[in-house]
N, C-alpha and C. Protein backbone atom coordinates (compact mmCIF):
# COMPACT_ATOMS: atom_id res chain seq x y z
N UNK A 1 9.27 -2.39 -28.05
CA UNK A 1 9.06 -1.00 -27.64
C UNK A 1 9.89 -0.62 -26.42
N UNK A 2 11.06 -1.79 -26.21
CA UNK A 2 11.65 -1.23 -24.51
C UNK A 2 10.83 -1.66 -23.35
N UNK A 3 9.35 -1.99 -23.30
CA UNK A 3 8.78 -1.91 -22.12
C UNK A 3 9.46 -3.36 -21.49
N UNK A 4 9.34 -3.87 -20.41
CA UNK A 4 10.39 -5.24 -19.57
C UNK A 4 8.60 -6.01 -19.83
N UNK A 5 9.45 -7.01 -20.36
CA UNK A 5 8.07 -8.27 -20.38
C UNK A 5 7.02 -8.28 -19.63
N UNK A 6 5.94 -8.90 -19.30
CA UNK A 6 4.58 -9.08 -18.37
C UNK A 6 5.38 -10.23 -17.42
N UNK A 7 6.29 -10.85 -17.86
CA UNK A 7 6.90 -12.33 -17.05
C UNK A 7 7.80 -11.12 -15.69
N UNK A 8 8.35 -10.26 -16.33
CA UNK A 8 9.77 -9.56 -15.87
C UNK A 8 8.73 -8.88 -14.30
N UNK A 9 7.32 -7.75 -15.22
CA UNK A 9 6.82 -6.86 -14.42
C UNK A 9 5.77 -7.46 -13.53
N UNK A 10 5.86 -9.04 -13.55
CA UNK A 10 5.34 -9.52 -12.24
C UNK A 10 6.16 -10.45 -11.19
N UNK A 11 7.03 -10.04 -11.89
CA UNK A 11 8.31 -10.50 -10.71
C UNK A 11 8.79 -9.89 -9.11
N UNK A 12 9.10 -10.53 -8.64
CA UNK A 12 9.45 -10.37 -6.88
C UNK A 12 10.17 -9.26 -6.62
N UNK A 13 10.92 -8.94 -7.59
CA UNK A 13 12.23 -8.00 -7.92
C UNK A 13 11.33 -7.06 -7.92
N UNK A 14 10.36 -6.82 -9.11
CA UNK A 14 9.62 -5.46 -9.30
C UNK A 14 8.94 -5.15 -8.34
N UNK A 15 8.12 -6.26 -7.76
CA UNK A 15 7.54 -5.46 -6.86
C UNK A 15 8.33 -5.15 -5.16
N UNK A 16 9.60 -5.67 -4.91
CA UNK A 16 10.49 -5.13 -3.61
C UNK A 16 10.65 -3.70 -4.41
N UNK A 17 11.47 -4.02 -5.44
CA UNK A 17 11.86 -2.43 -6.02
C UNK A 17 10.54 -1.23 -6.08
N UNK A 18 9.28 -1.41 -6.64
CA UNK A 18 8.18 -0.77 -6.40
C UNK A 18 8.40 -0.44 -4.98
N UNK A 19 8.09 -1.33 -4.41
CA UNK A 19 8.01 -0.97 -2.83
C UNK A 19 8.97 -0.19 -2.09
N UNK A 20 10.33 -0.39 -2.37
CA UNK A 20 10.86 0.59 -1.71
C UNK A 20 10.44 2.08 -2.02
N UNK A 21 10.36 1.87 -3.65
CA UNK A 21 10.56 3.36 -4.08
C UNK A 21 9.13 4.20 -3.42
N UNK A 22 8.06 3.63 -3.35
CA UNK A 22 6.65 4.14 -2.47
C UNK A 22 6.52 4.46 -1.02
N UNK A 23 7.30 3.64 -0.43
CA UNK A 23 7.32 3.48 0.99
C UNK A 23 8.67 4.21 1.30
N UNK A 24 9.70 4.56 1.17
CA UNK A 24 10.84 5.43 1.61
C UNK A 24 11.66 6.56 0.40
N UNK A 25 11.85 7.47 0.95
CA UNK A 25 12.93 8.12 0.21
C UNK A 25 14.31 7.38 0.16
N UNK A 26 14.68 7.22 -1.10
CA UNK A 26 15.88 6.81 -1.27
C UNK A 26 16.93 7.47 -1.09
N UNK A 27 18.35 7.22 -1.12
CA UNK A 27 19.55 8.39 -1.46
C UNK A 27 20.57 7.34 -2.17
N UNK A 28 20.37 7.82 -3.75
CA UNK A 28 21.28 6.91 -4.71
C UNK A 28 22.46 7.36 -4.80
N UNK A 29 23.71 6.19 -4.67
CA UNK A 29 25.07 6.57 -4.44
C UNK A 29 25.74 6.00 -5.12
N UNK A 30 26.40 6.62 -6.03
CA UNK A 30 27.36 5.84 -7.38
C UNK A 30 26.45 5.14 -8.39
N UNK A 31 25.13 5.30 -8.35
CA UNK A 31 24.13 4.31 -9.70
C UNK A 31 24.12 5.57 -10.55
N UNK A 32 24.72 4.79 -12.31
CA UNK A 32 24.41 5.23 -12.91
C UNK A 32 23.05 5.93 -13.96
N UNK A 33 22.02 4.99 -12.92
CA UNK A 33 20.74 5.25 -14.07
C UNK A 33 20.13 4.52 -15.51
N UNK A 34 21.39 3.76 -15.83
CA UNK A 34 21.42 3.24 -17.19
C UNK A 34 20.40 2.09 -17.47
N UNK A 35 20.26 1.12 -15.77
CA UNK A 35 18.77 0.25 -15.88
C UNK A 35 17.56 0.40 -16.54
N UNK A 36 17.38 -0.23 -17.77
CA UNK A 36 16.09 0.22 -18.20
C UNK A 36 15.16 -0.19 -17.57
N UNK A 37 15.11 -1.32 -16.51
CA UNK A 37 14.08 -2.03 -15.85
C UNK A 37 14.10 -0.94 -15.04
N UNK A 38 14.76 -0.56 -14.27
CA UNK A 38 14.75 -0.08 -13.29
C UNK A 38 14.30 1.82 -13.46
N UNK A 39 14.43 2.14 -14.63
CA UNK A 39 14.06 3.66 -15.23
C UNK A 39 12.58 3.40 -15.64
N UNK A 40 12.20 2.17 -15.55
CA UNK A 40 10.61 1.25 -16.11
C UNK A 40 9.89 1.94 -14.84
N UNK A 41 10.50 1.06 -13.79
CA UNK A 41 9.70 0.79 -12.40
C UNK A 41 9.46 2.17 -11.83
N UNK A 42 10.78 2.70 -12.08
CA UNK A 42 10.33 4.36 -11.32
C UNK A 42 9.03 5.27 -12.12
N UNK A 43 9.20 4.87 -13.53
CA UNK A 43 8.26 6.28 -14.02
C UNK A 43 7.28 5.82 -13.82
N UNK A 44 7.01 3.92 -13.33
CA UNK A 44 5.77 3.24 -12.87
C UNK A 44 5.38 3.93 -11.98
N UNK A 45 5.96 4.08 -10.64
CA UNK A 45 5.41 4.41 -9.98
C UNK A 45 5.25 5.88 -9.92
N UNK A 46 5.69 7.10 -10.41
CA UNK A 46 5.73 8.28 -10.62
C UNK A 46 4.66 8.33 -10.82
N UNK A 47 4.06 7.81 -11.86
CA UNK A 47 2.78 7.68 -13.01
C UNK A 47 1.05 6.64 -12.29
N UNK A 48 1.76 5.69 -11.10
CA UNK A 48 0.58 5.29 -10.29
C UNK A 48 0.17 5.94 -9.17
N UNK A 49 0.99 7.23 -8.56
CA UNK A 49 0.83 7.94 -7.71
C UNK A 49 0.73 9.31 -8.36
N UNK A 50 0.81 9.32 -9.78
CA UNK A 50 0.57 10.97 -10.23
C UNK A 50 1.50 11.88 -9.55
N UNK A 51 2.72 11.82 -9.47
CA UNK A 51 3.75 11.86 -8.91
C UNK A 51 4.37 13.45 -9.73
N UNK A 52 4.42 13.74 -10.76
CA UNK A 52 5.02 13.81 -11.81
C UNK A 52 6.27 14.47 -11.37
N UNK A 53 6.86 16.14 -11.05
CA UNK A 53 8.11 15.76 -10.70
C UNK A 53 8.46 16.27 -9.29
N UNK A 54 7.46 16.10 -8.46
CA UNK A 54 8.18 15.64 -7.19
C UNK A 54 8.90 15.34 -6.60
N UNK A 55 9.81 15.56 -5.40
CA UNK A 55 11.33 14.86 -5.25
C UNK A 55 11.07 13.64 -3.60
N UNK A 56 11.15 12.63 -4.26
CA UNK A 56 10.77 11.92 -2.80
C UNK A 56 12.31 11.29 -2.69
N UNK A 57 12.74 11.36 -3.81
CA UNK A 57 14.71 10.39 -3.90
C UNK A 57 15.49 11.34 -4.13
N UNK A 58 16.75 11.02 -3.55
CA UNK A 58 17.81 11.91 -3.35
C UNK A 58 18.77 11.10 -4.57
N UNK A 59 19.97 11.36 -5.03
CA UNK A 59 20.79 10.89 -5.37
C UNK A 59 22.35 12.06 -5.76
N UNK A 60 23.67 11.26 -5.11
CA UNK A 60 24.60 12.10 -4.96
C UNK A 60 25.66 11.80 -6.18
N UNK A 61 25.26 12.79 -7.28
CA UNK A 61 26.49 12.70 -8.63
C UNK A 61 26.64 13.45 -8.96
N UNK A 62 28.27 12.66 -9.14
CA UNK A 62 29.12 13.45 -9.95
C UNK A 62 29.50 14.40 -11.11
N UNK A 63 29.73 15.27 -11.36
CA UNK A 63 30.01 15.62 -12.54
C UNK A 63 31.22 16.70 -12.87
N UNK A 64 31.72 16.28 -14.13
CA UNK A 64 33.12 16.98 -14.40
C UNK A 64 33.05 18.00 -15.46
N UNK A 65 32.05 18.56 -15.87
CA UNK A 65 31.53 19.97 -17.01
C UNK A 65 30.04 19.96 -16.70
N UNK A 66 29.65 21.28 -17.16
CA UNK A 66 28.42 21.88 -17.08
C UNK A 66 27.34 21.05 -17.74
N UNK A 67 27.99 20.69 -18.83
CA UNK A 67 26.96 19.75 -19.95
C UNK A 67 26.48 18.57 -18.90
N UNK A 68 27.27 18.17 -17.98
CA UNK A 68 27.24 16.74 -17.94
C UNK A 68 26.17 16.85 -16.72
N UNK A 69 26.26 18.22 -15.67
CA UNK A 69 25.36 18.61 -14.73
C UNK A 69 24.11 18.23 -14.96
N UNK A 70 24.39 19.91 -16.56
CA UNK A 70 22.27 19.68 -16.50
C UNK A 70 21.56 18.73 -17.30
N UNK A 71 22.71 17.50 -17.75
CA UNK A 71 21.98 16.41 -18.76
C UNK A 71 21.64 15.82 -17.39
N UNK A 72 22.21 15.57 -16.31
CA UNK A 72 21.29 14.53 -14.93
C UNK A 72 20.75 15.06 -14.79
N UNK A 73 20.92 16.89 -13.94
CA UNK A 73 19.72 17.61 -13.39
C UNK A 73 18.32 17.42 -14.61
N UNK A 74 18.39 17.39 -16.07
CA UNK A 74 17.18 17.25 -16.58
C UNK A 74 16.62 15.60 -16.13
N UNK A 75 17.38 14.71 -16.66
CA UNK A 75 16.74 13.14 -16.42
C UNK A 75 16.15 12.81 -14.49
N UNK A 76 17.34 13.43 -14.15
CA UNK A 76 17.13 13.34 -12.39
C UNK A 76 15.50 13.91 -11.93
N UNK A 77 15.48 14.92 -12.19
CA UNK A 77 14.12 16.07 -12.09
C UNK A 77 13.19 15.28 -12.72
N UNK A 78 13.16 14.93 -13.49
CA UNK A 78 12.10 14.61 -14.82
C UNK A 78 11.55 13.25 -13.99
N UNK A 79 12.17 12.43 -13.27
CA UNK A 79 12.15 11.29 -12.47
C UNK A 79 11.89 10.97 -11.14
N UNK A 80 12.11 12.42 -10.81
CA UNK A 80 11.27 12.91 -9.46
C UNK A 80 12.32 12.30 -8.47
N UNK A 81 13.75 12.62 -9.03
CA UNK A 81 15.04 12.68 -7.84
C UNK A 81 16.09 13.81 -7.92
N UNK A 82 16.01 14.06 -6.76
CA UNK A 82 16.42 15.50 -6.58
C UNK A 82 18.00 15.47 -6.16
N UNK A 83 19.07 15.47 -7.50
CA UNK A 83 20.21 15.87 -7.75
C UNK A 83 20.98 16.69 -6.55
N UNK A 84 22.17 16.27 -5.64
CA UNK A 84 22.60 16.79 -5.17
C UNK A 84 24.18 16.32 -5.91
N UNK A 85 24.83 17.75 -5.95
CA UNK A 85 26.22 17.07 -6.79
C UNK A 85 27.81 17.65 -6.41
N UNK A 86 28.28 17.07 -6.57
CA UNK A 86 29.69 16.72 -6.27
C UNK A 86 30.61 16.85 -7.70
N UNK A 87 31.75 17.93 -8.03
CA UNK A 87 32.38 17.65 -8.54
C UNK A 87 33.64 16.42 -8.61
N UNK A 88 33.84 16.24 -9.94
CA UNK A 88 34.66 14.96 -10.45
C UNK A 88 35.87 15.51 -11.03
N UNK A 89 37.02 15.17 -10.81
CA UNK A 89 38.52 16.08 -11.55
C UNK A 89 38.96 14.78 -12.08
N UNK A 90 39.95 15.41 -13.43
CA UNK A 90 40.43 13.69 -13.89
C UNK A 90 41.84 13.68 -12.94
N UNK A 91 42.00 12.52 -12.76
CA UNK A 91 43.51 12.87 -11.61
C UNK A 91 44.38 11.97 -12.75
N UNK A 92 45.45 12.46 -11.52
CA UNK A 92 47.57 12.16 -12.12
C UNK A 92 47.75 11.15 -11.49
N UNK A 93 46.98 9.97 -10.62
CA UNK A 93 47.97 9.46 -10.10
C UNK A 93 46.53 7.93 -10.02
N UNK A 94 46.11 7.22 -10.72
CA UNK A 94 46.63 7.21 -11.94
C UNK A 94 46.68 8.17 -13.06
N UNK A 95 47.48 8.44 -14.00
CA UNK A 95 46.29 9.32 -15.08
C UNK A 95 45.36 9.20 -15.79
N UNK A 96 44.08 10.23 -15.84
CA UNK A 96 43.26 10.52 -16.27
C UNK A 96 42.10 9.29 -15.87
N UNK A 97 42.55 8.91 -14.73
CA UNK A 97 41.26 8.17 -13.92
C UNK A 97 40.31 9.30 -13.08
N UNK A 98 39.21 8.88 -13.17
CA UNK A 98 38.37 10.06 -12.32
C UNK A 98 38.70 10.14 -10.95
N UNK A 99 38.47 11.27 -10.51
CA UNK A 99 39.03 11.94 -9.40
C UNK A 99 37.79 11.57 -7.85
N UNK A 100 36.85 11.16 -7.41
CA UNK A 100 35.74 11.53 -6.98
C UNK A 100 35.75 11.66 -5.35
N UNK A 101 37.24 12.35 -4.97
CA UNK A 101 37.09 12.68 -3.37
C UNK A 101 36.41 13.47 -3.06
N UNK A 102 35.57 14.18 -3.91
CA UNK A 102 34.29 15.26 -3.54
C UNK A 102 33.31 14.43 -2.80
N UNK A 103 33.14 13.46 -3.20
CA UNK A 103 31.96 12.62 -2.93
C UNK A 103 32.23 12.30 -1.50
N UNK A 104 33.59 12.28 -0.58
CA UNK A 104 33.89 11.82 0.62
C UNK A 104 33.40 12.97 1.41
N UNK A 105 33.66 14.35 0.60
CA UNK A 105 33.33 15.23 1.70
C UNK A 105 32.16 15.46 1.75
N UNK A 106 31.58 15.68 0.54
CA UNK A 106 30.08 15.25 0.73
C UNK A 106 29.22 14.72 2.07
N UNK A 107 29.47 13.58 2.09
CA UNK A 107 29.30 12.66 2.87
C UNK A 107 29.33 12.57 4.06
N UNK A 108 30.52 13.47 4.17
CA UNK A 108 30.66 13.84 5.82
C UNK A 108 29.60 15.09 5.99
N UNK A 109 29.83 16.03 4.98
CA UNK A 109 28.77 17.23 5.02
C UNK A 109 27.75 16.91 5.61
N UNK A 110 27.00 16.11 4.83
CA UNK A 110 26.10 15.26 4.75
C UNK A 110 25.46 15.33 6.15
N UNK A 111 26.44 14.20 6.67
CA UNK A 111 26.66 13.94 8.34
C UNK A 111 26.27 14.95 8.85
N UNK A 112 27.25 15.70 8.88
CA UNK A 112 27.19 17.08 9.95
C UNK A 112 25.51 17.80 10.01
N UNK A 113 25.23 17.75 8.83
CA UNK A 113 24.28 18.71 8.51
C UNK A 113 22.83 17.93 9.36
N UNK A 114 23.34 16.50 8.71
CA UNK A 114 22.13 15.80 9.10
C UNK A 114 22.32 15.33 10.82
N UNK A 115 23.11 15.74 11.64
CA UNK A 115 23.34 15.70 13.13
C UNK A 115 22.88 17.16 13.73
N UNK A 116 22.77 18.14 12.99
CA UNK A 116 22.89 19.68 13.55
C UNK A 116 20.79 19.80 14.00
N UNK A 117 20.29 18.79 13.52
CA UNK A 117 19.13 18.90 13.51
C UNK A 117 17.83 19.95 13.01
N UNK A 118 18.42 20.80 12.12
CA UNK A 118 17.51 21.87 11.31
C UNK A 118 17.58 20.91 9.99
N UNK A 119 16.19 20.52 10.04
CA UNK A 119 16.46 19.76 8.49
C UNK A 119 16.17 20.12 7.44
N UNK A 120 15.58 21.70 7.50
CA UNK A 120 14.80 22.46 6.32
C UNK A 120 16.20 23.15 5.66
N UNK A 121 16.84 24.12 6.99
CA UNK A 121 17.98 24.70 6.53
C UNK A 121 19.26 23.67 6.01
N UNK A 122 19.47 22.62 6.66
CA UNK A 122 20.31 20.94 5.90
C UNK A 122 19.74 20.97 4.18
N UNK A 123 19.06 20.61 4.11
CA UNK A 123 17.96 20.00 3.05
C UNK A 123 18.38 21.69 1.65
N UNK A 124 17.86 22.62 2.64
CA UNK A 124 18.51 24.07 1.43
C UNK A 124 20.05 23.62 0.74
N UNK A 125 20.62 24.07 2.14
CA UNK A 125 21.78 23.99 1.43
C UNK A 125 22.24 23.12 0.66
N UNK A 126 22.15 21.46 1.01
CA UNK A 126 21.96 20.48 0.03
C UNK A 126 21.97 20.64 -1.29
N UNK A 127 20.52 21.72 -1.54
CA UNK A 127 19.84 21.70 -3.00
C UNK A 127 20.75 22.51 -3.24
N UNK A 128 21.24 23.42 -3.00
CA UNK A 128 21.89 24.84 -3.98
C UNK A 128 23.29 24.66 -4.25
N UNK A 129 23.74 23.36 -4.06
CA UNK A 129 24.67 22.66 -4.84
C UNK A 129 24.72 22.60 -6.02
């Protein structure tokens, strides 16, 4: 059925990973999502805290068309991590390798925003990315 073994979900791993995800907001950088253990553990805990879509995790991706946006913004949301995103261009040099210097400025944004000390007005603008 997909679910990770009883051997797997009493492992040391699951429960650090549980734990972070309860005890801090995350901010995911370059993870694709594709972990099924790890897409396990989150809706675990979503689902032991009645969580449902809440945003306690951040995560900063990419995307290069509209399709590709709101297929994360749906899985991201649905998972109770709140999508901040950065366009992706295919570049020339190499060709048609992904482009992802958005993600640098980001980052610095990021910075700035998170040094200016208004964290409600930081945190807006963030979202309306």
């Amino acid at each position: 059925d997909g679910r990770p073994t009883e051997r797997i979900l009493d492992s040391d791993h699951r429960k650090v990973l549980w734990s972070l995800l309860v005890m801090h907001s995350l901010v995911f950088i370059g993870f694709s999502f594709s972990d099924e253990f790890f897409k396990y553990i989150l809706d675990m805990v979503r689902h032991d805290f009645q969580l449902g879509t809440e945003h306690f995790h951040y995560a900063l991706v990419g995307f290069s068309n509209e399709e590709e946006k709101q297929g994360a913004l749906r899985f991201l949301t649905d998972s109770g991590i709140c999508p901040i995103f950065y366009p992706v261009t295919t570049g020339n040099d190499p060709p048609g390798v992904s482009d992802h210097r958005a993600l640098k400025a980001l980052a610095v944004e990021l910075k700035q925003l998170a040094g200016a000390g208004d964290l409600a007005s930081a945190t807006a603008k963030m979202l309306s990315r």
